[in-house]
PDB file of N, CA and C in Angstrom:
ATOM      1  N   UNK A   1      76.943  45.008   3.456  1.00  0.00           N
ATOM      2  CA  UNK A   1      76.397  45.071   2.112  1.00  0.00           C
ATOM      3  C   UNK A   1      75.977  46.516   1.814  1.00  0.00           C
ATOM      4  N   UNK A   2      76.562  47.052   0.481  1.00  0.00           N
ATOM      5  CA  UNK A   2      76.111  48.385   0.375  1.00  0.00           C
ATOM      6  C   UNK A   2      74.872  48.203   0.001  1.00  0.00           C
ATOM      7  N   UNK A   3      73.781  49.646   0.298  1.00  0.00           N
ATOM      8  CA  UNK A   3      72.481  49.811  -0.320  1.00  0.00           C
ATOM      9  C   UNK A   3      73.000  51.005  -1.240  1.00  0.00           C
ATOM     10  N   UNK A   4      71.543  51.015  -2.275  1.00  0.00           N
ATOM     11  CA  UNK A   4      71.608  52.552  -2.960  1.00  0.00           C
ATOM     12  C   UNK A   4      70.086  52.479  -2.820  1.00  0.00           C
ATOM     13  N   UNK A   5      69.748  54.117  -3.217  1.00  0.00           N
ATOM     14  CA  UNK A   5      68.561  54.062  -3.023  1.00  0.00           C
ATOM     15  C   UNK A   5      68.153  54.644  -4.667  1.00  0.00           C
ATOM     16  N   UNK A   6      66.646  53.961  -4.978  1.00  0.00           N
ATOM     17  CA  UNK A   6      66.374  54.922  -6.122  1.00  0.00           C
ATOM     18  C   UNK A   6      66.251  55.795  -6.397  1.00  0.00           C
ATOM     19  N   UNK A   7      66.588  57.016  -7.564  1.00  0.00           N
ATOM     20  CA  UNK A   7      66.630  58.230  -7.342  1.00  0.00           C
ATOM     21  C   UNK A   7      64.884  58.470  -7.527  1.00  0.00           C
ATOM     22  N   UNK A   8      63.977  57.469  -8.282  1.00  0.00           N
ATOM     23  CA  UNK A   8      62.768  58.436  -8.574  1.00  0.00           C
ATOM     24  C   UNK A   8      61.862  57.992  -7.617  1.00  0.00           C
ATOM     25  N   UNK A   9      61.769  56.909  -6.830  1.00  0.00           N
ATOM     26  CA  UNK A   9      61.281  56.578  -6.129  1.00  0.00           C
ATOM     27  C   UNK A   9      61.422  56.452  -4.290  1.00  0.00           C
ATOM     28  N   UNK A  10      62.677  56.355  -3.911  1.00  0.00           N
ATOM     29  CA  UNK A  10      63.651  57.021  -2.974  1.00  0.00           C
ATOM     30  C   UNK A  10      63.635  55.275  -2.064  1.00  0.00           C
ATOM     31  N   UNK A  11      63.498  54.266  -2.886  1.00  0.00           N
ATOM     32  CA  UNK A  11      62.857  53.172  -2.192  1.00  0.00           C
ATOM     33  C   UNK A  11      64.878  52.348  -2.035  1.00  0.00           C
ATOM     34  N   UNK A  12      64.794  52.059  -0.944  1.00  0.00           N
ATOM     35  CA  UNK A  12      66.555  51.277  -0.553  1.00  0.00           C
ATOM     36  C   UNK A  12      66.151  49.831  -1.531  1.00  0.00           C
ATOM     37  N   UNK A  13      67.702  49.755  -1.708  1.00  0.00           N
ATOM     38  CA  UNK A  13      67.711  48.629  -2.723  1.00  0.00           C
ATOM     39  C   UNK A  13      69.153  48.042  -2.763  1.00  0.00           C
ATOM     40  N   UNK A  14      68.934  46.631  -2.824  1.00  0.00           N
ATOM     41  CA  UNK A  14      70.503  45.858  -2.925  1.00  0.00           C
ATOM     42  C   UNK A  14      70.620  45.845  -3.997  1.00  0.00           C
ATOM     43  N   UNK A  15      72.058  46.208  -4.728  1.00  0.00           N
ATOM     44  CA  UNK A  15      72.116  46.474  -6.187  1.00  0.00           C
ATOM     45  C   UNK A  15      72.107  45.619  -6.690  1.00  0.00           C
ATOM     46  N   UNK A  16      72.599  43.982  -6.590  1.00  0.00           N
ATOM     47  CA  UNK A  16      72.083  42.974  -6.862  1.00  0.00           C
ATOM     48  C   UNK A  16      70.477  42.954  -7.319  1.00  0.00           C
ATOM     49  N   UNK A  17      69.603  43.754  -6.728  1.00  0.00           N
ATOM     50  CA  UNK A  17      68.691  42.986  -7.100  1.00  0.00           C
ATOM     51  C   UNK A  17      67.735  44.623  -7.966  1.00  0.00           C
ATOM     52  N   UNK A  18      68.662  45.157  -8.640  1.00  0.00           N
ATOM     53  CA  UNK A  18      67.814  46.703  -9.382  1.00  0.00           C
ATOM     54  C   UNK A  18      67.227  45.794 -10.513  1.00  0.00           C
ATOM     55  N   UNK A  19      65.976  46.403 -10.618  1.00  0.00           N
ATOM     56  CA  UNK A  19      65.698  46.101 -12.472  1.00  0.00           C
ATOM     57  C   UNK A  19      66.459  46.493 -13.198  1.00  0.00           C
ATOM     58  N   UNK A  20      67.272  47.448 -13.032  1.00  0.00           N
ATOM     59  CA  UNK A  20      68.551  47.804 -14.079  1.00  0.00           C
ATOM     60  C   UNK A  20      69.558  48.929 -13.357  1.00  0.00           C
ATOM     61  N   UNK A  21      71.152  48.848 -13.965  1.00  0.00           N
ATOM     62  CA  UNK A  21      71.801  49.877 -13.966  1.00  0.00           C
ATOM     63  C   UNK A  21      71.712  50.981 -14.795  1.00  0.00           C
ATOM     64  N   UNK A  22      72.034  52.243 -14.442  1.00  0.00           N
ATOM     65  CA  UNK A  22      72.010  53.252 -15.647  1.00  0.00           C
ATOM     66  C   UNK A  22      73.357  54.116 -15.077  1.00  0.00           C
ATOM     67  N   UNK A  23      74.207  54.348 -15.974  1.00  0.00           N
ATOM     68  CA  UNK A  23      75.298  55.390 -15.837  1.00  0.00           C
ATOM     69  C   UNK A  23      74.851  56.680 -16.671  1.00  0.00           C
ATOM     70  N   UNK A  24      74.878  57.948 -15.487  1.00  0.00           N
ATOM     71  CA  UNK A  24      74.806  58.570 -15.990  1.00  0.00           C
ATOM     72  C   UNK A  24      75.604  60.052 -15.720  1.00  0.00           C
ATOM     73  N   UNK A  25      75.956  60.597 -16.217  1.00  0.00           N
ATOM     74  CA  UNK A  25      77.420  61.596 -16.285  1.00  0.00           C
ATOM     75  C   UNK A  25      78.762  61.246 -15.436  1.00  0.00           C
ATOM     76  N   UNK A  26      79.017  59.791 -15.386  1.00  0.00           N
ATOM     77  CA  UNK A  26      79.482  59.036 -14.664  1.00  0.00           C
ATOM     78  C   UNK A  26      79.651  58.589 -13.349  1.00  0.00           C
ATOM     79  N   UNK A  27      77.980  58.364 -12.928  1.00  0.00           N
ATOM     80  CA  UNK A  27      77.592  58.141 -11.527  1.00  0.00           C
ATOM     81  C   UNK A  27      76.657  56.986 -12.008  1.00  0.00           C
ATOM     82  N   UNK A  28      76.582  55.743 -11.350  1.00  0.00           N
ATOM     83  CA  UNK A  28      75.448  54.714 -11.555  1.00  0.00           C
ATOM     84  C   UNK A  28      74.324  54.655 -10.605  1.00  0.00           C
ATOM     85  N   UNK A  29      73.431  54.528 -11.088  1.00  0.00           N
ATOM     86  CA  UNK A  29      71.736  55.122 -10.775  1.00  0.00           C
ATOM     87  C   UNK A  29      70.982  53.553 -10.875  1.00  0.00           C
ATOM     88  N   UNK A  30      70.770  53.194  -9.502  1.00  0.00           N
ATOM     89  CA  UNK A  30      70.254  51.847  -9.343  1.00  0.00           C
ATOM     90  C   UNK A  30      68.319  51.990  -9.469  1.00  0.00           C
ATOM     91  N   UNK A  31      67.898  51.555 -10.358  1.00  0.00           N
ATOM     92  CA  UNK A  31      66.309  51.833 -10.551  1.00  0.00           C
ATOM     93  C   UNK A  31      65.556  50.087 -10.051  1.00  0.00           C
ATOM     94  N   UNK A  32      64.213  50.465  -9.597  1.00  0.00           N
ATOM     95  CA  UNK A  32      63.701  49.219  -9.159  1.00  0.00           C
ATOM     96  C   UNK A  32      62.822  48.506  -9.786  1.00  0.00           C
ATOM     97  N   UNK A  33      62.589  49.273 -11.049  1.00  0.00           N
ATOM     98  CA  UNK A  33      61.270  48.934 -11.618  1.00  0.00           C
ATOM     99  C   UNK A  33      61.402  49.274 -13.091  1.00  0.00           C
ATOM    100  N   UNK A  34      60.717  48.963 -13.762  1.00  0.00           N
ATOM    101  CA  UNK A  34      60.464  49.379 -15.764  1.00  0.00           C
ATOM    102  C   UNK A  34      60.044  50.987 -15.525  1.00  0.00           C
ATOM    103  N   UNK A  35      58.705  51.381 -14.526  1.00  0.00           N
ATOM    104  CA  UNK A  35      58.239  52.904 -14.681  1.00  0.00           C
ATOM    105  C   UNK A  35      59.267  53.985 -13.990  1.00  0.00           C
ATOM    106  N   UNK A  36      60.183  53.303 -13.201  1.00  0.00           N
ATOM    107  CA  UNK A  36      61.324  54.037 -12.360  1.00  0.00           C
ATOM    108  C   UNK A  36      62.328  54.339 -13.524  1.00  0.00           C
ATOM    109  N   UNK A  37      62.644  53.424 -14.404  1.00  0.00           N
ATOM    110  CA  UNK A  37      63.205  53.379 -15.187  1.00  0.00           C
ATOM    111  C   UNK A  37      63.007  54.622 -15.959  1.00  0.00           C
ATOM    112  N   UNK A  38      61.522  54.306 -16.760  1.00  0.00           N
ATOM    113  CA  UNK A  38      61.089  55.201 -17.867  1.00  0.00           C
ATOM    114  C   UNK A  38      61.074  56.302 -17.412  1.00  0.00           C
ATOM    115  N   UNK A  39      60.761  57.000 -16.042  1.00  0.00           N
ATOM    116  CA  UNK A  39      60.880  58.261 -15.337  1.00  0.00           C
ATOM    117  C   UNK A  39      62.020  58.786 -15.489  1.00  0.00           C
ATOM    118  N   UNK A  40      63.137  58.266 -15.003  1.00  0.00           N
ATOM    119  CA  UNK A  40      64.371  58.585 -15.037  1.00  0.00           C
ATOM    120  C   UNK A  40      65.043  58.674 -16.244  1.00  0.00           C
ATOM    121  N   UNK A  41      64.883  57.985 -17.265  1.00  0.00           N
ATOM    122  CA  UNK A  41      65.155  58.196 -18.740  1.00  0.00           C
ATOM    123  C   UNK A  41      64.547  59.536 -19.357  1.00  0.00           C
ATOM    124  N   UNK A  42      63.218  60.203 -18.953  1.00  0.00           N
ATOM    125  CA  UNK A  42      62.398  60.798 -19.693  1.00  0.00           C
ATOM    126  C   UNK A  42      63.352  62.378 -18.994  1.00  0.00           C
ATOM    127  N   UNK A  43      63.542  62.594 -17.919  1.00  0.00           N
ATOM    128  CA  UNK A  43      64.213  63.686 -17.113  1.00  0.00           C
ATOM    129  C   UNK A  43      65.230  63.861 -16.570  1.00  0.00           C
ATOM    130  N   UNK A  44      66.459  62.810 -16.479  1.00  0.00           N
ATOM    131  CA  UNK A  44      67.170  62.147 -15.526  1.00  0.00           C
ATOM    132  C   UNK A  44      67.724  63.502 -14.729  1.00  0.00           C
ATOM    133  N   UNK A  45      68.009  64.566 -15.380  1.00  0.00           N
ATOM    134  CA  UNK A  45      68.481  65.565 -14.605  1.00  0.00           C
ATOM    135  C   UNK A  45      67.652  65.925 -13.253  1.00  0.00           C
ATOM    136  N   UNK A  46      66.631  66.011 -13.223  1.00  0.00           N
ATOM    137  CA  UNK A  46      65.692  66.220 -12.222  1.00  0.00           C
ATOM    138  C   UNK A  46      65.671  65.329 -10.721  1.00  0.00           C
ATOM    139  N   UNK A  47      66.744  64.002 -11.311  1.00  0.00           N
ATOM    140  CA  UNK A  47      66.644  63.282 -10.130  1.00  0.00           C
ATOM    141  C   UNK A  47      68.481  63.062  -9.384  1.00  0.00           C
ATOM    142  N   UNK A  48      69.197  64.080 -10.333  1.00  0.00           N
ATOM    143  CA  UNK A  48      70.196  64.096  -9.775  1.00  0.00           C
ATOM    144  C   UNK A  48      70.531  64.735  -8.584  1.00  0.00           C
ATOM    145  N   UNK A  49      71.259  64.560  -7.647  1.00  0.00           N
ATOM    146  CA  UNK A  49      71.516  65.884  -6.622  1.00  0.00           C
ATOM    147  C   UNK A  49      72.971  66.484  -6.978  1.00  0.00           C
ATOM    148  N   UNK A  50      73.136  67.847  -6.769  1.00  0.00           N
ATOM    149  CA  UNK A  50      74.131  68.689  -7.086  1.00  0.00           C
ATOM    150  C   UNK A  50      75.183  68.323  -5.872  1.00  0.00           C
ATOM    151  N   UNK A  51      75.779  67.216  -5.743  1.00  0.00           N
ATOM    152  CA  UNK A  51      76.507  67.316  -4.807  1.00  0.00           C
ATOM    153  C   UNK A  51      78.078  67.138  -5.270  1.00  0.00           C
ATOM    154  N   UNK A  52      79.187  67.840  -4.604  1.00  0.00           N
ATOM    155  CA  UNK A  52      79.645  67.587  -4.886  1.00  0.00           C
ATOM    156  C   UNK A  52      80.981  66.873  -4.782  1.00  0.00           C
ATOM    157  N   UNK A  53      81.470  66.126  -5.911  1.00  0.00           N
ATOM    158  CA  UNK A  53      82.271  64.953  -5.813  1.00  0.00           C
ATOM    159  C   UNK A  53      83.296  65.081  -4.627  1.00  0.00           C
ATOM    160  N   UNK A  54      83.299  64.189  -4.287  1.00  0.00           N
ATOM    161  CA  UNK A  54      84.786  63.708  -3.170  1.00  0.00           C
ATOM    162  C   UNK A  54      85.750  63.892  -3.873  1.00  0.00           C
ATOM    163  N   UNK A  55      86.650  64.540  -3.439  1.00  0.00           N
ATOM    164  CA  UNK A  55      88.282  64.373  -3.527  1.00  0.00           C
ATOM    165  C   UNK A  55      88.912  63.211  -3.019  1.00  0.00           C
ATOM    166  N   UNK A  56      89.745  62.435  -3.383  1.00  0.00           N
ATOM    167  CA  UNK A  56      90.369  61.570  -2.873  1.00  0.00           C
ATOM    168  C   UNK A  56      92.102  61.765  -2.576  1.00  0.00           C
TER     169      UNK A  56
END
């Protein structure tokens, strides 16, 4: 089973069970909570990491 972890809170999470999805610059951002949420809405850049994409 994959995990993701939250970006504002750093807490592991089965994506099944996020308070919500968010796509954002076309990466999906699993949040756990309404205030994880509102954090990440208010800055989202701040919780991205500069990494970069895989080649396939």
């Amino acid at each position: 089973m994959s995990q993701h972890i939250d970006p504002v809170c750093g807490k592991r999470m089965n994506p099944n069970k996020a308070h919500i999805v968010i796509t954002y610059d076309g990466q999906d951002y699993y949040l756990c909570c309404p205030l994880c949420q509102k954090t990440f809405e208010e800055n989202p850049s701040k919780f991205i990491k500069n990494e970069p994409k895989k080649r396939s």
